[in-house]
Protein backbone atom coordinates (compact mmCIF):
# COMPACT_ATOMS: atom_id res chain seq x y z
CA UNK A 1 38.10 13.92 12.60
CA UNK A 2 37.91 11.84 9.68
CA UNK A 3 35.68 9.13 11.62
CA UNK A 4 33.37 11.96 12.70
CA UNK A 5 33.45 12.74 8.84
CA UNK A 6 33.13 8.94 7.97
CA UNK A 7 29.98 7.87 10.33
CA UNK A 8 28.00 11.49 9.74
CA UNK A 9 28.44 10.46 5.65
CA UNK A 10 27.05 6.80 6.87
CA UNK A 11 24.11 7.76 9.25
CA UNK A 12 23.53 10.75 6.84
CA UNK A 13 22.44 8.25 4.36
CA UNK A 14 20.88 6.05 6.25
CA UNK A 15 18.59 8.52 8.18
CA UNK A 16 17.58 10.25 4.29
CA UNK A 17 16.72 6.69 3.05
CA UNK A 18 14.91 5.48 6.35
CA UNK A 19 12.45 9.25 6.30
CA UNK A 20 12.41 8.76 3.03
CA UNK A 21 10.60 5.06 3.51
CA UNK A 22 7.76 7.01 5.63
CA UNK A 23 7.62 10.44 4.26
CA UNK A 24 7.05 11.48 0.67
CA UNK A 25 10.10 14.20 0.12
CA UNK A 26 10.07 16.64 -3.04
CA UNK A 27 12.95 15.22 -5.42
CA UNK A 28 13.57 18.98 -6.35
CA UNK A 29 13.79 20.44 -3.13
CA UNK A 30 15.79 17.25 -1.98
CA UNK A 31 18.28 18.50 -5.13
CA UNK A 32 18.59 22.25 -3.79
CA UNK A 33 19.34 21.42 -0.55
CA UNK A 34 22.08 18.72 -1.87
CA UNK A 35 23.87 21.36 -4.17
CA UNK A 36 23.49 23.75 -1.14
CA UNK A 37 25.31 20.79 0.89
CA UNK A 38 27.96 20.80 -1.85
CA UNK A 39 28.60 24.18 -2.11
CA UNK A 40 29.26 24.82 1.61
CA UNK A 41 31.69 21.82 2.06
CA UNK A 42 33.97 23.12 -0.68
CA UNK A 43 33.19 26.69 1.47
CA UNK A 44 34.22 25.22 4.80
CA UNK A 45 37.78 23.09 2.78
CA UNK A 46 38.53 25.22 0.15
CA UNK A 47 38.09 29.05 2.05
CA UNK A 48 38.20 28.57 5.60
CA UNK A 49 41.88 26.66 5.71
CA UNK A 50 39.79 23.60 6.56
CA UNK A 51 42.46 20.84 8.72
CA UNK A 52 41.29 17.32 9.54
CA UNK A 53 43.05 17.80 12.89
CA UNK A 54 40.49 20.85 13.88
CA UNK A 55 37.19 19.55 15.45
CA UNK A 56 34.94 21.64 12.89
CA UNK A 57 30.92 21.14 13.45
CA UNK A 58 30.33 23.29 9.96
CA UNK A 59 32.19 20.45 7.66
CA UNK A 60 30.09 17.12 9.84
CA UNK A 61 27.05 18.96 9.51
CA UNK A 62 27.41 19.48 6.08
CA UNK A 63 28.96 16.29 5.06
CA UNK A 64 25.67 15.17 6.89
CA UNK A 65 23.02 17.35 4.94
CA UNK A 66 24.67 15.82 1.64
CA UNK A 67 24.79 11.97 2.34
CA UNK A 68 20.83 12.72 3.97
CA UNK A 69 19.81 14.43 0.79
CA UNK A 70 22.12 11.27 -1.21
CA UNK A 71 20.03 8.81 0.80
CA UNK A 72 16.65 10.48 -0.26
CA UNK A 73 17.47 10.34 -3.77
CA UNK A 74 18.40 6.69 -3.61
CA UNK A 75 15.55 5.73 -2.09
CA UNK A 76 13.46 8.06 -4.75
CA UNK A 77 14.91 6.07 -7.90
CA UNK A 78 13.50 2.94 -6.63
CA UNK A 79 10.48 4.32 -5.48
CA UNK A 80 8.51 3.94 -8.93
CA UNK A 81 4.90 3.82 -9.55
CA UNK A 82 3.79 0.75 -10.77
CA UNK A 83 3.41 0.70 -14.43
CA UNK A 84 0.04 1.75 -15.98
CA UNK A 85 0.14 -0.74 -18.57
CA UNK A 86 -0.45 -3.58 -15.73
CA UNK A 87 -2.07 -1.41 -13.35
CA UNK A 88 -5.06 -1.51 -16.00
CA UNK A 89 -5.21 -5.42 -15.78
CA UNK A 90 -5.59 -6.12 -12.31
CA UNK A 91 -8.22 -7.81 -11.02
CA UNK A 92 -8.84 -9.03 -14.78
CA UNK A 93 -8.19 -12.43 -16.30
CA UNK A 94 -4.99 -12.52 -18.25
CA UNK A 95 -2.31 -13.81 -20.19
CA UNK A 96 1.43 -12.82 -19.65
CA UNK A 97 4.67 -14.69 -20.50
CA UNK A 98 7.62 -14.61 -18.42
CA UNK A 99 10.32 -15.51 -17.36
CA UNK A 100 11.14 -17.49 -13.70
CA UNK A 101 14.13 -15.59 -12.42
CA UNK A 102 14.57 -16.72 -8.99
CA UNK A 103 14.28 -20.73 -7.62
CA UNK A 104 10.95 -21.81 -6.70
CA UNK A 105 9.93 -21.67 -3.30
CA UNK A 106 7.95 -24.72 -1.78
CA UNK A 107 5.42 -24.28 0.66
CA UNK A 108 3.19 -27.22 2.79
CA UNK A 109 0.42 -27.04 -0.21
CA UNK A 110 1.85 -25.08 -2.69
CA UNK A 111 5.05 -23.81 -4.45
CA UNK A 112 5.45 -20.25 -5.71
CA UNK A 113 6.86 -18.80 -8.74
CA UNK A 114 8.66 -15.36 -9.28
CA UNK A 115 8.19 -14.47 -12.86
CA UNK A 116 9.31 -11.00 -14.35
CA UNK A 117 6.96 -9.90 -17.27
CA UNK A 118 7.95 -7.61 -20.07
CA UNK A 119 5.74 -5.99 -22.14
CA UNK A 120 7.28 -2.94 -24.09
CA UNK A 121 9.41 -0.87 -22.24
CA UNK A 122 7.55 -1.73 -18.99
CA UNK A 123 8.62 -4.69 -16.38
CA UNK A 124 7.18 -5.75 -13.64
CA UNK A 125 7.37 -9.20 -10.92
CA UNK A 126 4.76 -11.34 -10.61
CA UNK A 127 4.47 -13.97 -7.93
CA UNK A 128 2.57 -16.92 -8.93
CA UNK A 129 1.23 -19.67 -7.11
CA UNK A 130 0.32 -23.13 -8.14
CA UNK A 131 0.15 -26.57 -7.07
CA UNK A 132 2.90 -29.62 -6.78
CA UNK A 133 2.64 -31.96 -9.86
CA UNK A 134 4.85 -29.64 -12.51
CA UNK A 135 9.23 -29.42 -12.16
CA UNK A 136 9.20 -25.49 -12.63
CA UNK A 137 12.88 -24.72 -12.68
CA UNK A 138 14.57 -21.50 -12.55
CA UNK A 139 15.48 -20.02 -16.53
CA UNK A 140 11.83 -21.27 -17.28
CA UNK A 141 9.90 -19.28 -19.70
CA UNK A 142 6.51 -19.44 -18.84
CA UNK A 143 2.89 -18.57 -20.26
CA UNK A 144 0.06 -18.43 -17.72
CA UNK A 145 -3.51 -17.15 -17.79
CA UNK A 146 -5.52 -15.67 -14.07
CA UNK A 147 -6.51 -13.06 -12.49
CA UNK A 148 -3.87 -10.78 -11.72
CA UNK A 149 -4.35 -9.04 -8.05
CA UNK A 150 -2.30 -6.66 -6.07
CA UNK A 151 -1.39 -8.39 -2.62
CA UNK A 152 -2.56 -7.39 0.53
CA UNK A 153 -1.45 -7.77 4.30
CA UNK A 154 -2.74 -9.81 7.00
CA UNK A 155 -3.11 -10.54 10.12
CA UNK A 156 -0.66 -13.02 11.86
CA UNK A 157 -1.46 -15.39 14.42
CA UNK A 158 0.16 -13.84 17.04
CA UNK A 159 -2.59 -10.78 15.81
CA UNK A 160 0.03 -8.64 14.21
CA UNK A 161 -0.58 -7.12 10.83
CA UNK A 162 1.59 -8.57 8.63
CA UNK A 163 3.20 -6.15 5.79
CA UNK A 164 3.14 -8.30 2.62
CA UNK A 165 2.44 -5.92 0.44
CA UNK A 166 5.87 -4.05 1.30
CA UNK A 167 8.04 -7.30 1.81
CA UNK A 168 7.44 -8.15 -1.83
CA UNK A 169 8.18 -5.03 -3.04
CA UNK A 170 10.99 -4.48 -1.55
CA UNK A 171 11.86 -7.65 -4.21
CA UNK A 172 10.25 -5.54 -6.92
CA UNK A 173 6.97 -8.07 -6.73
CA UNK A 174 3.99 -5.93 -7.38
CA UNK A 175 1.17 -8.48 -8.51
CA UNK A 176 -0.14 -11.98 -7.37
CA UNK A 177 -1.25 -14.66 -9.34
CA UNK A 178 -2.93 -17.70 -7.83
CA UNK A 179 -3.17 -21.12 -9.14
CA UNK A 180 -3.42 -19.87 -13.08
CA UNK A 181 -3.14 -22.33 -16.06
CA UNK A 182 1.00 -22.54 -16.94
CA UNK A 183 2.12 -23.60 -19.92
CA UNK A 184 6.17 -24.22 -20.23
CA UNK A 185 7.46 -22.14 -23.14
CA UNK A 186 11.30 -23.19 -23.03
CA UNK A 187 13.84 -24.25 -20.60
CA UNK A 188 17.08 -22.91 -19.85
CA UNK A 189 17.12 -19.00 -20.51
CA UNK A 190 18.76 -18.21 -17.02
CA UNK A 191 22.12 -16.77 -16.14
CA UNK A 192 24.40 -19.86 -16.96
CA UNK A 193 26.18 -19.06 -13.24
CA UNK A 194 23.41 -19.05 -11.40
CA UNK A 195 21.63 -22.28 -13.11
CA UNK A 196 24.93 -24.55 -12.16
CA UNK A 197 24.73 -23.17 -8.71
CA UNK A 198 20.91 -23.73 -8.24
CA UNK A 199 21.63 -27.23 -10.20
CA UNK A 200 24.43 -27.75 -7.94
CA UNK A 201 22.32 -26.94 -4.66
CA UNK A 202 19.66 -29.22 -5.78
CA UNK A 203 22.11 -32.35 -6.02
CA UNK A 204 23.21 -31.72 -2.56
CA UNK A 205 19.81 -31.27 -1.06
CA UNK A 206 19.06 -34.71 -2.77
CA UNK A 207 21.96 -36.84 -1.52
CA UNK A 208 21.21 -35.44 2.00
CA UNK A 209 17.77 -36.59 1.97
CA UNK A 210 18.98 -40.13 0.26
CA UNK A 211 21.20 -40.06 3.68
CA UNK A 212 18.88 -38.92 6.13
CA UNK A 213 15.09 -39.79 6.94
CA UNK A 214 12.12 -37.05 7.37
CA UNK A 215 12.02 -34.68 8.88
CA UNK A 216 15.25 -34.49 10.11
CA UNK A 217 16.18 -34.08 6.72
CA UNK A 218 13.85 -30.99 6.52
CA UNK A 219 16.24 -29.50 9.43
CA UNK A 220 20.00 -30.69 7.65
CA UNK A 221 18.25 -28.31 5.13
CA UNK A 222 17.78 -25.70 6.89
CA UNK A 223 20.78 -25.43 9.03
CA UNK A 224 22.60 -25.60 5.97
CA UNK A 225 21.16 -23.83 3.49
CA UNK A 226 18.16 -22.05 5.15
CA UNK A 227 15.50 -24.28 3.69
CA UNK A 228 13.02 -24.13 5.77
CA UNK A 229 9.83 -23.59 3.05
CA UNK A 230 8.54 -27.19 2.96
CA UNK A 231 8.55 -27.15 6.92
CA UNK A 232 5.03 -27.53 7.50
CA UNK A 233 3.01 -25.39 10.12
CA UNK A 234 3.50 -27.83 12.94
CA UNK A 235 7.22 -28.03 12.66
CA UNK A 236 7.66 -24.32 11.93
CA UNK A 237 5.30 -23.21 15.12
CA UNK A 238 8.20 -25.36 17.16
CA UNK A 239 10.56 -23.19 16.30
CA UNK A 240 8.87 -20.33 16.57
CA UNK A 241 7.68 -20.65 20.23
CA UNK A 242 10.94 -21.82 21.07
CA UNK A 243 12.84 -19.35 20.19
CA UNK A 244 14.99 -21.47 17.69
CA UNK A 245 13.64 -20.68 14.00
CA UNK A 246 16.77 -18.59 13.66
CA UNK A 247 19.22 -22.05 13.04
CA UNK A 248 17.35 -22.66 10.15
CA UNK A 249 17.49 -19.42 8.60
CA UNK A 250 20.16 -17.77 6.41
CA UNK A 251 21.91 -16.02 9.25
CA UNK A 252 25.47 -14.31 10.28
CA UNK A 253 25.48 -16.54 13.09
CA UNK A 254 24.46 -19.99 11.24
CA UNK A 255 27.72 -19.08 8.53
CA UNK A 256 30.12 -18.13 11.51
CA UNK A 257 29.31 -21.58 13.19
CA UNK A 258 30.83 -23.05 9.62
CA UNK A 259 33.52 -20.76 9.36
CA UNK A 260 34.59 -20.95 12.73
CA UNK A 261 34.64 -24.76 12.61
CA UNK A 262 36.65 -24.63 9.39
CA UNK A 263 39.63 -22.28 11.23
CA UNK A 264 39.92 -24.87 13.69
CA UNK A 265 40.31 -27.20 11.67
CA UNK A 266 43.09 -25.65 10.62
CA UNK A 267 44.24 -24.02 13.80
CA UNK A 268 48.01 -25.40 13.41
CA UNK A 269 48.08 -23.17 10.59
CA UNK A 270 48.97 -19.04 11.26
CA UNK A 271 46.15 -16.78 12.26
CA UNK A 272 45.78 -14.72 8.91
CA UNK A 273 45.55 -18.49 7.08
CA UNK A 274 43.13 -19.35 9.85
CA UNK A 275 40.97 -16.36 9.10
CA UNK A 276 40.75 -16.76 5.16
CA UNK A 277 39.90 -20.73 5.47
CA UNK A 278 37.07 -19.55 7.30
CA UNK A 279 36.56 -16.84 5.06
CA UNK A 280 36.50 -19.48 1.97
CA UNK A 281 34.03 -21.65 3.72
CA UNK A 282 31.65 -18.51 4.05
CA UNK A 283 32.25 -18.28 0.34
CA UNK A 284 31.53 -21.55 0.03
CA UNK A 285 28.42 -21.35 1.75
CA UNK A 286 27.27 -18.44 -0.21
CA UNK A 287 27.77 -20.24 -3.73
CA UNK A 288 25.92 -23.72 -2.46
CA UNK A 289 23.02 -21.53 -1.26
CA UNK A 290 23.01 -20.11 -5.03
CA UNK A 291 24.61 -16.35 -4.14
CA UNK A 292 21.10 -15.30 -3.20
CA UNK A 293 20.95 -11.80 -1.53
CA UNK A 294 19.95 -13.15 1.97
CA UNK A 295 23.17 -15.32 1.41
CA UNK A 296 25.44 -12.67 0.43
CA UNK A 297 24.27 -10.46 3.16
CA UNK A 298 24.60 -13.03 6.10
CA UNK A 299 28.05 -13.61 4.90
CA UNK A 300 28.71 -10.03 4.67
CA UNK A 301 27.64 -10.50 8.59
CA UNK A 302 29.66 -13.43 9.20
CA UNK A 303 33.21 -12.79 7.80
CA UNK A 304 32.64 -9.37 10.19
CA UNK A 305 32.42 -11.16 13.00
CA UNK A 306 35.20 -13.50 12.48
CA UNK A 307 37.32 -10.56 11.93
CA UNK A 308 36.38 -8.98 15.19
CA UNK A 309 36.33 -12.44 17.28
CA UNK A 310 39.64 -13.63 15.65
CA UNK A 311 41.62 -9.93 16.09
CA UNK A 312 39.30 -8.50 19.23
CA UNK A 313 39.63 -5.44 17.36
CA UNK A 314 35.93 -4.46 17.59
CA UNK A 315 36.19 -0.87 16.93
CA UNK A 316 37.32 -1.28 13.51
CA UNK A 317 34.95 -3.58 13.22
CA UNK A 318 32.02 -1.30 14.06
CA UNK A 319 33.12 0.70 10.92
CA UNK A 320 33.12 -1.72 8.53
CA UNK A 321 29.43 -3.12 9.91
CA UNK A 322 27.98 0.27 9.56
CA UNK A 323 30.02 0.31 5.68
CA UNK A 324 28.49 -3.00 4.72
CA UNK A 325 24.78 -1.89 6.45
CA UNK A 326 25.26 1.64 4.03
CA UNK A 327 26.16 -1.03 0.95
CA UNK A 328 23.63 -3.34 1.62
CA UNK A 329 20.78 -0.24 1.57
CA UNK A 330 22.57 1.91 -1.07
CA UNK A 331 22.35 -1.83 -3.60
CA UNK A 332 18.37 -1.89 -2.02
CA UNK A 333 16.74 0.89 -0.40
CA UNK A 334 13.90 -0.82 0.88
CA UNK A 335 15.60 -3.54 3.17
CA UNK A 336 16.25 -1.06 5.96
CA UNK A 337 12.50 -0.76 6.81
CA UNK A 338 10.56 -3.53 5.11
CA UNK A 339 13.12 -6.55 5.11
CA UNK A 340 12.46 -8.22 8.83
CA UNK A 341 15.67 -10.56 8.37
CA UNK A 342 18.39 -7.86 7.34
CA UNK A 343 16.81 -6.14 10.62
CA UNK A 344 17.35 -8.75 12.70
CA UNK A 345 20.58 -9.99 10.89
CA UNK A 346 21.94 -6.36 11.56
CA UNK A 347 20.57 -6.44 15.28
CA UNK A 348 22.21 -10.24 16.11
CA UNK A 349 25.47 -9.34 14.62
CA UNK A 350 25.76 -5.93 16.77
CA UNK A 351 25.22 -8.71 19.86
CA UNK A 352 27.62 -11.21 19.10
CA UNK A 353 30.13 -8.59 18.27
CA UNK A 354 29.79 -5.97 20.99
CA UNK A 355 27.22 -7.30 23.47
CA UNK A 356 28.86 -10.83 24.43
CA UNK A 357 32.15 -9.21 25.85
CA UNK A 358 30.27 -7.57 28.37
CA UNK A 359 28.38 -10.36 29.23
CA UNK A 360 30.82 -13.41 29.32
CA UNK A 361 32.18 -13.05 32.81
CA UNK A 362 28.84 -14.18 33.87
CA UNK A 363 29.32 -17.61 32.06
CA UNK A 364 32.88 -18.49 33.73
CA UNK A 365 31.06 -21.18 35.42
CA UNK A 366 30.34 -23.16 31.80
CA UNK A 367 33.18 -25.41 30.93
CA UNK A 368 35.03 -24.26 27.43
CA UNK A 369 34.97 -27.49 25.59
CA UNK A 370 33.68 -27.75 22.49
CA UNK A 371 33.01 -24.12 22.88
CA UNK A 372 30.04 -24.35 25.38
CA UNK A 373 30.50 -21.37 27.08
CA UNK A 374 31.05 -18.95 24.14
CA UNK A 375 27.96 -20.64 22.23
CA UNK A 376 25.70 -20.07 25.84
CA UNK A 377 27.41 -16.52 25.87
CA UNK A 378 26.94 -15.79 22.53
CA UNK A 379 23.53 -17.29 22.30
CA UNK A 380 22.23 -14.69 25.42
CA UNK A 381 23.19 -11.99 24.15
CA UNK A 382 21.40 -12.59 20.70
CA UNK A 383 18.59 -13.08 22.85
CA UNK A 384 18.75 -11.12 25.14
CA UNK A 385 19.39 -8.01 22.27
CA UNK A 386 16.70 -9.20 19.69
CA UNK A 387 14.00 -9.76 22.16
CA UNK A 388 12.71 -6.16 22.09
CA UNK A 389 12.55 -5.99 18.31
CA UNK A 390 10.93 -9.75 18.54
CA UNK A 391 8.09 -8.50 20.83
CA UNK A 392 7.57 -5.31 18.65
CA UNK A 393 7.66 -6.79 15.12
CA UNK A 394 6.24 -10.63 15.68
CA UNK A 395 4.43 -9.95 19.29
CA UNK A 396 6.39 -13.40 20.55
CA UNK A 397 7.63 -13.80 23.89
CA UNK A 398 9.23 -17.50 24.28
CA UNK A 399 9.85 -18.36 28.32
CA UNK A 400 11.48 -21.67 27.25
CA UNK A 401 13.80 -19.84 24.17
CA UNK A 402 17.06 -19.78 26.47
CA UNK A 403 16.95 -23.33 27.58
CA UNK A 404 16.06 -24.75 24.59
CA UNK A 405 18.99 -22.87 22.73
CA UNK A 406 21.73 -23.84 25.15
CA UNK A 407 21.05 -27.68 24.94
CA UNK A 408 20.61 -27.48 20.98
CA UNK A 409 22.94 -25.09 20.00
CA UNK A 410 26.45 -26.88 21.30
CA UNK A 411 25.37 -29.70 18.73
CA UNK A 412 24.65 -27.45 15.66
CA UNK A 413 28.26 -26.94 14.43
CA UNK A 414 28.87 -30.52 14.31
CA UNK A 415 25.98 -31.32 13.27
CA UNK A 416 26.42 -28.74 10.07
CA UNK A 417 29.93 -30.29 9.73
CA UNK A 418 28.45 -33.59 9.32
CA UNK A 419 25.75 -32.48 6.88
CA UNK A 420 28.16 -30.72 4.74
CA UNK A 421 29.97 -33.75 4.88
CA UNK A 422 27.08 -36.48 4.02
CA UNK A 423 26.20 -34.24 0.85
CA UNK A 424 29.93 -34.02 -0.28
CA UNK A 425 30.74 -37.78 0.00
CA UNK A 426 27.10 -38.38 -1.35
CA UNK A 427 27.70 -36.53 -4.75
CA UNK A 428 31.07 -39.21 -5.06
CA UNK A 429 28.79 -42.15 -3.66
CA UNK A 430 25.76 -42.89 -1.67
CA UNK A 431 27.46 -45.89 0.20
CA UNK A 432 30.31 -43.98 1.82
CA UNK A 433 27.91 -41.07 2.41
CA UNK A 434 25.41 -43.57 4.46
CA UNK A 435 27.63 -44.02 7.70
CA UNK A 436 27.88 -39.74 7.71
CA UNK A 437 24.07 -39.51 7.25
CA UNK A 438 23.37 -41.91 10.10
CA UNK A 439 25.28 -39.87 12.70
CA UNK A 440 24.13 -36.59 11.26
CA UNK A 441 20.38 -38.27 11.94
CA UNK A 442 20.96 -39.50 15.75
CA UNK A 443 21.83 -35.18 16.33
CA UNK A 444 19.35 -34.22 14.21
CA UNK A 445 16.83 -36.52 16.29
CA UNK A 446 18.20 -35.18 19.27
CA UNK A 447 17.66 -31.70 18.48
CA UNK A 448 14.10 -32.03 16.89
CA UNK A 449 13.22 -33.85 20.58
CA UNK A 450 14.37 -31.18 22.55
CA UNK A 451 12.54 -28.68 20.28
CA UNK A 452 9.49 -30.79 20.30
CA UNK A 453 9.49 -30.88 23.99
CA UNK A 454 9.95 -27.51 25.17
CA UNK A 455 7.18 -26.01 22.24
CA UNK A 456 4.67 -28.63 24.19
CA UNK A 457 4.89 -27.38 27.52
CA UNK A 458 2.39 -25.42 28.84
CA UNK A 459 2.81 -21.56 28.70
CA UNK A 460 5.81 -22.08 26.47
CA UNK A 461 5.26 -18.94 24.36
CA UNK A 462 2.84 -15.77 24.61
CA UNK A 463 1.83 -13.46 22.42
CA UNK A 464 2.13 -9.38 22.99
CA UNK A 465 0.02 -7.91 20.00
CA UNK A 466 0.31 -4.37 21.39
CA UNK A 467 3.90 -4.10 22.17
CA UNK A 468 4.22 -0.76 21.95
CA UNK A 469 6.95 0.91 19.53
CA UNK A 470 7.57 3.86 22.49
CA UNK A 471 8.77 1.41 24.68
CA UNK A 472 11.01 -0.68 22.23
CA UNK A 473 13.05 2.50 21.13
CA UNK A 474 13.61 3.09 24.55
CA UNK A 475 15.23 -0.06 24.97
CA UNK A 476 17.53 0.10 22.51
CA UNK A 477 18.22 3.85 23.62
CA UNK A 478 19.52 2.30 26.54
CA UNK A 479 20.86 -0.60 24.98
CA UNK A 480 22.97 1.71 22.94
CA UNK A 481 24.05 3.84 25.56
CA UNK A 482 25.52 1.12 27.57
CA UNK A 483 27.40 -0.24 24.86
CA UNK A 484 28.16 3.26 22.81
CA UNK A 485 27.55 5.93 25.34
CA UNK A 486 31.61 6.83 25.76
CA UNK A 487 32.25 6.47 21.88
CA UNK A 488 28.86 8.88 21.21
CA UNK A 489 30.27 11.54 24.05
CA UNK A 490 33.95 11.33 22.36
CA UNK A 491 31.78 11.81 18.95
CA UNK A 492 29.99 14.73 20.36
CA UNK A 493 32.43 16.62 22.52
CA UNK A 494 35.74 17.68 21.34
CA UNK A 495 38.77 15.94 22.20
């Protein structure tokens, strides 16, 4: 009983906040029916002799009207209008000071600034973009005169319309700026924390690329730390149409290759001292990438399923994935429908921990050192159960994606090792950080070739447009089934 309680309070929430993200709801009539909620679970415990043992529909259903009607509200609290004072200024030239309150993201031609203004009581994000030539840091305070603009979507190469207008605002970015005149006001008003991480990243980064020639220093930073912005177009098409952009992002599955490396490192050591190295190295991984949200979410991801592949208890593991996924909404409503990577992120992780058991007895034939089987076997079923959402969302279908993945992927954990190595060594000194950076380079090389290879044959990638949304839900319909159907009956019928 109390896990039919626990998962209708989850999904309750979830569901409000995700009709909520499509459909406008009335805030007061979203109140009445929560105190109606209310008052008939204390009716159903307090007056009927309510039990936990007793399979009672009348206490889930409520306990599922009040978390939907909890998820609404959430969802309505974010959901502000945009305030008037800088509504009346776009498309106008314009002065505003503010503050740069995240690191600055480098593009191929440009770099781009995310600067919260203040004027009065009203705040508001602005994302500015601007040319190379000027050391913006994060904690800079910032005058700069344009034309402020709302942004707009477009159309992706692939001929999918892209939503950027949601995707920034589900970062509270509501206005554009491009290429304005920036003047440098002060330095240094950041959060103190978050500077000496950022500060700290940046040394890494540096001693790595010291270490290690272009590009495959552009790839030590992305496996590592997800930098992947000053890939330009060529590389990042490779990875696209090969399936393999996903090693340089900030994933569950990129940390899990570190922390999993980690507990074997210390494998003579017992299990529960196993798990926490690998949990530290996830924490680790999360301060050198500067505690960003992506970062705390993928490790959220991670140290889930090291808990499930260390104990094989998956079960409890399913509850605390669909905990963190309520967290991770309830701290920002708009991820569930407008933030592409927690999607995916939530989709992998769901693979790796409950799709790959079902699917390893087909890789018996792969020899287990150095892990090659479970990285094939965990590598298809990522594929295999993003694919659908892939096609849908990006309109990619990649014919060489599997091949290419199982000859990189085996030499991604060492090659991580070795990059987290070259960047510790090279903070103490460059020399003894050299002979690390030259093997790290020879994988790197490796693994750029056999991207660079597969993304030039012919018919290496098509693009679906029209994938239609009908047919994607009924994939994962059946997706589910097979891996949920029993546990969904149990849920349904009583015991």
């Amino acid at each position: 009983m109390q896990d039919r309680i626990f998962y209708s309070i989850c999904f309750g929430f979830i569901f409000g906040v995700f009709l909520r993200s499509f459909v406008f709801i009335n805030l007061y009539l979203s109140l009445l029916v929560l105190l109606l909620a209310v008052a008939l679970l204390f009716y159903f415990i307090l007056l009927k002799n309510f039990s936990f043992i007793k399979y009672r529909w009348d206490v889930i259903s409520a306990a599922f009207v009040l978390a939907f009607c909890l998820g609404v509200l959430r969802f309505h609290i974010v959901d502000v209008p945009a305030p008037q004072v800088f509504e009346s200024k776009v498309d106008q030239k314009i002065s505003l000071t503010g503050e740069i309150i995240d690191e600055p993201t480098l593009g191929e031609n440009n770099q781009r600034l995310t600067v919260q203004i203040k004027e009065g009581d009203a705040k508001t994000k602005v994302l500015v973009s601007t040319a190379f030539g000027e050391d913006y840091r994060y904690g800079d305070e910032i005058n700069f005169t344009g034309e402020l603009a709302k942004p707009e979507n477009f159309i992706t190469d692939q001929g999918k319309e892209f939503d950027y207008v949601n995707y920034l605002r589900k970062d509270g970015v509501l206005y554009v700026m491009g290429y304005p005149e920036i003047e440098i006001v002060s330095r240094g008003n950041g959060n103190f924390v978050k500077s000496t991480l950022f500060s700290l990243k940046e040394k890494f980064l540096e001693k790595i690329n010291l270490a290690i020639e272009e590009p495959e220093a552009l790839l030590m930073g992305g496996l590592i730390l997800g930098e992947k912005s000053s890939f330009n177009q060529a590389l990042r098409d490779s990875f696209v149409n090969t399936g393999t952009i996903h090693i340089v992002a900030l994933s569950g599955y990129n940390v899990t290759i570190v922390a999993e490396w980690f507990m074997k490192l210390f494998a003579f050591l017992p299990m529960n001292l196993g798990i926490g190295m690998g949990i530290f190295a996830i924490l680790l991984f999360i301060l050198m990438t500067g505690a960003s949200s992506t970062a705390i979410r993928a490790g959220i991801m991670a140290i889930l399923v090291l808990v499930a592949r260390a104990t094989g208890r998956n079960y409890d593991v399913a509850r605390a994935l669909v905990l963190a996924g309520v967290f991770m909404i309830m701290l920002n409503p708009f991820v569930l429908v407008y933030d592409v990577s927690f999607q995916l992120s939530f989709i992998a992780t769901i693979a790796v921990i409950f799709f790959t058991p079902r699917i390893e007895k087909y890789f018996m034939w792969v020899p287990e050192r150095f892990g090659f089987r479970d990285i094939i076997s965990v590598t298809s079923a990522a594929y295999i159960f993003v694919l659908p959402f892939i096609l849908y969302k990006m309109g990619n279908l990649s014919l060489v994606a599997l091949p290419a993945n199982i000859l990189v992927l085996p030499f991604i954990p060492f090659t991580m090792v070795l990059g987290f190595l070259t960047g510790f060594v090279g903070l103490i000194s460059y020399i003894l950080a050299v002979p690390f950076g030259f093997i790290s380079y020879l994988f790197l090389h490796y693994e750029l070739a056999v991207i660079n290879f597969f993304a030039n044959l012919p018919f290496a990638v098509f693009s679906f447009p029209d994938f239609p949304l009908v047919l994607t839900i009924l994939i994962y319909t059946y997706f589910v089934y097979r891996l949920f159907g029993r546990n969904i009956k149990s849920f349904i019928l009583p015991q």
